[in-house]
C-alpha atoms as a PDB file:
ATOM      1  CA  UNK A   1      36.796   3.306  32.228  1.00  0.00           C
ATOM      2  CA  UNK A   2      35.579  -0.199  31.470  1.00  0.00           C
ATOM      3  CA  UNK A   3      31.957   0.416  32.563  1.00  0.00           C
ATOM      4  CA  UNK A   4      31.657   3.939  30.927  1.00  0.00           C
ATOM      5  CA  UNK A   5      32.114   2.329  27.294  1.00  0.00           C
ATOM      6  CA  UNK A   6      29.658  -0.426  28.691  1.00  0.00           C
ATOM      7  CA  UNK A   7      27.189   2.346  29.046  1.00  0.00           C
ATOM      8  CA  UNK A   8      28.001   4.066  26.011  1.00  0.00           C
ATOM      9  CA  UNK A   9      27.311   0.798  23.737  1.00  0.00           C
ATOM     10  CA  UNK A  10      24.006   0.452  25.587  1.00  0.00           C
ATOM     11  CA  UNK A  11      22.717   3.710  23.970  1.00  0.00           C
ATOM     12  CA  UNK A  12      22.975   2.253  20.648  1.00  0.00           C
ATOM     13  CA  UNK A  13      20.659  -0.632  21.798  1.00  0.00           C
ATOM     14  CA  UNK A  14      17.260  -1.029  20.668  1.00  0.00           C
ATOM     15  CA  UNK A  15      16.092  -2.597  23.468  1.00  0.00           C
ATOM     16  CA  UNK A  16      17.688  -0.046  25.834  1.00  0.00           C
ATOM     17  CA  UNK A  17      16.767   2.776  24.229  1.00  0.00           C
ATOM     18  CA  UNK A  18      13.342   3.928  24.199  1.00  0.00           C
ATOM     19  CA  UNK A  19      14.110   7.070  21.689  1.00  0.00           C
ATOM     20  CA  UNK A  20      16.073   4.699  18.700  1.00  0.00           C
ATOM     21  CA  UNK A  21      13.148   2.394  19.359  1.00  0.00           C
ATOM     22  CA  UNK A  22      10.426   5.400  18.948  1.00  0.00           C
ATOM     23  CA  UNK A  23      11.666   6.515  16.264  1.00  0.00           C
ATOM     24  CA  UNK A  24      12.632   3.619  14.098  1.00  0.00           C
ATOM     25  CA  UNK A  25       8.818   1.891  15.016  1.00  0.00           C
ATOM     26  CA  UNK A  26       8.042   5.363  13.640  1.00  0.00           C
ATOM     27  CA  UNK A  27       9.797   5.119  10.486  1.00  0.00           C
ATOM     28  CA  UNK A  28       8.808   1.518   9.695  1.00  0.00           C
ATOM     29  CA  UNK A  29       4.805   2.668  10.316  1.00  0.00           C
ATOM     30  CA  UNK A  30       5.415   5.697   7.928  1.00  0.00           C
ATOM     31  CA  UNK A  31       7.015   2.916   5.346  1.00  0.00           C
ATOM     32  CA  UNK A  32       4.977   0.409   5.631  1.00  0.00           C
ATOM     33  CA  UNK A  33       1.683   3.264   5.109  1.00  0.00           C
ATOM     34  CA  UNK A  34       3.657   4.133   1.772  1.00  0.00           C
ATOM     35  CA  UNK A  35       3.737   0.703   0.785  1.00  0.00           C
ATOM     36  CA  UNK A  36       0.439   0.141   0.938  1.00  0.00           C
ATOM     37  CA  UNK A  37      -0.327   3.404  -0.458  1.00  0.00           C
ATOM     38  CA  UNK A  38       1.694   2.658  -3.810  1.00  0.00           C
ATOM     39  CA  UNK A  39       0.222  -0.763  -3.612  1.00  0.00           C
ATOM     40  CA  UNK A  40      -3.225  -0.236  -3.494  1.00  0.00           C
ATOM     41  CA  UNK A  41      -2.746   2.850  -5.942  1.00  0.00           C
ATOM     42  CA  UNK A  42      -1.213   0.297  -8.412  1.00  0.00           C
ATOM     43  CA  UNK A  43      -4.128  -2.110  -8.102  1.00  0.00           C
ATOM     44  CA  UNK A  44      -6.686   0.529  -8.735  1.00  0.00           C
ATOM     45  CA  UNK A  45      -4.605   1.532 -11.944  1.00  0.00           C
ATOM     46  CA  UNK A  46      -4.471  -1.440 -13.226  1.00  0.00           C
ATOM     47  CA  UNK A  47      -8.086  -2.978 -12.450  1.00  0.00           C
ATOM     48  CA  UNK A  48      -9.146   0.444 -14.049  1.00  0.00           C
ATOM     49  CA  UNK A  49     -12.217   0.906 -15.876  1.00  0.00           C
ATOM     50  CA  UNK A  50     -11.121   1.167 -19.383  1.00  0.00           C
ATOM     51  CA  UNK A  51     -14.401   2.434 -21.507  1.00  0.00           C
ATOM     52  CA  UNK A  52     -17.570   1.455 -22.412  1.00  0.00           C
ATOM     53  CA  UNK A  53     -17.314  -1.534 -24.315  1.00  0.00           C
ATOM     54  CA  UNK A  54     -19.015  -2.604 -27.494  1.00  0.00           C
ATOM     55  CA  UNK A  55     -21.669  -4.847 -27.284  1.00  0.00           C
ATOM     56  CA  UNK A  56     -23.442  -6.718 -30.133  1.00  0.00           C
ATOM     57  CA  UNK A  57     -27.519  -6.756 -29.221  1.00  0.00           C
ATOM     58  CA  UNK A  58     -29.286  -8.677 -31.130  1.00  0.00           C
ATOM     59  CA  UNK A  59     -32.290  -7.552 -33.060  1.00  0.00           C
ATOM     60  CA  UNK A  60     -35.198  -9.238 -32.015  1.00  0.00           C
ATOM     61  CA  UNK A  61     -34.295  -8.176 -28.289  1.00  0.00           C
ATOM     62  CA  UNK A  62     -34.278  -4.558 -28.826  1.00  0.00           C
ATOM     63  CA  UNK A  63     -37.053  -2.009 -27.514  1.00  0.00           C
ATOM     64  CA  UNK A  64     -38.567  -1.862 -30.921  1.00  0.00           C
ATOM     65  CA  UNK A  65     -37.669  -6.328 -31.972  1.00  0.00           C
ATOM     66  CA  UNK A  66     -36.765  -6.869 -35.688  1.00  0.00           C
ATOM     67  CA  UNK A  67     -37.523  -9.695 -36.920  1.00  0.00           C
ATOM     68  CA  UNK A  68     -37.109 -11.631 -39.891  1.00  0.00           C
END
């Protein structure tokens, strides 16, 4: 009786049990994917390109100069 709850608590073992440890390696990959995912997402949003800005030429260095 002793051994069969011996073998019983093994199951639950990572290190015994090749299926737990499939699937939770699985599940950490698939997280970890996501996280980087959202991550890089976020760092694209917010190193967007935000317009063309408005830039103050000077005269004289225009295609056609102006000058005084």
């Amino acid at each position: 009786m002793h051994h069969e709850e011996e073998i019983e608590s093994s199951n639950n073992d990572v290190a015994r049990s090749w299926v737990s440890t499939s699937r939770f390696l699985f599940y950490v990959q698939v997280a970890v994917v996501l996280a980087l995912f959202v991550g890089m997402s976020y760092g694209l949003y917010t190193n967007r390109y935000k317009g063309k800005p408005k830039v103050e030429i000077p005269a004289n260095t225009q295609f056609n100069p102006e000058y005084k």
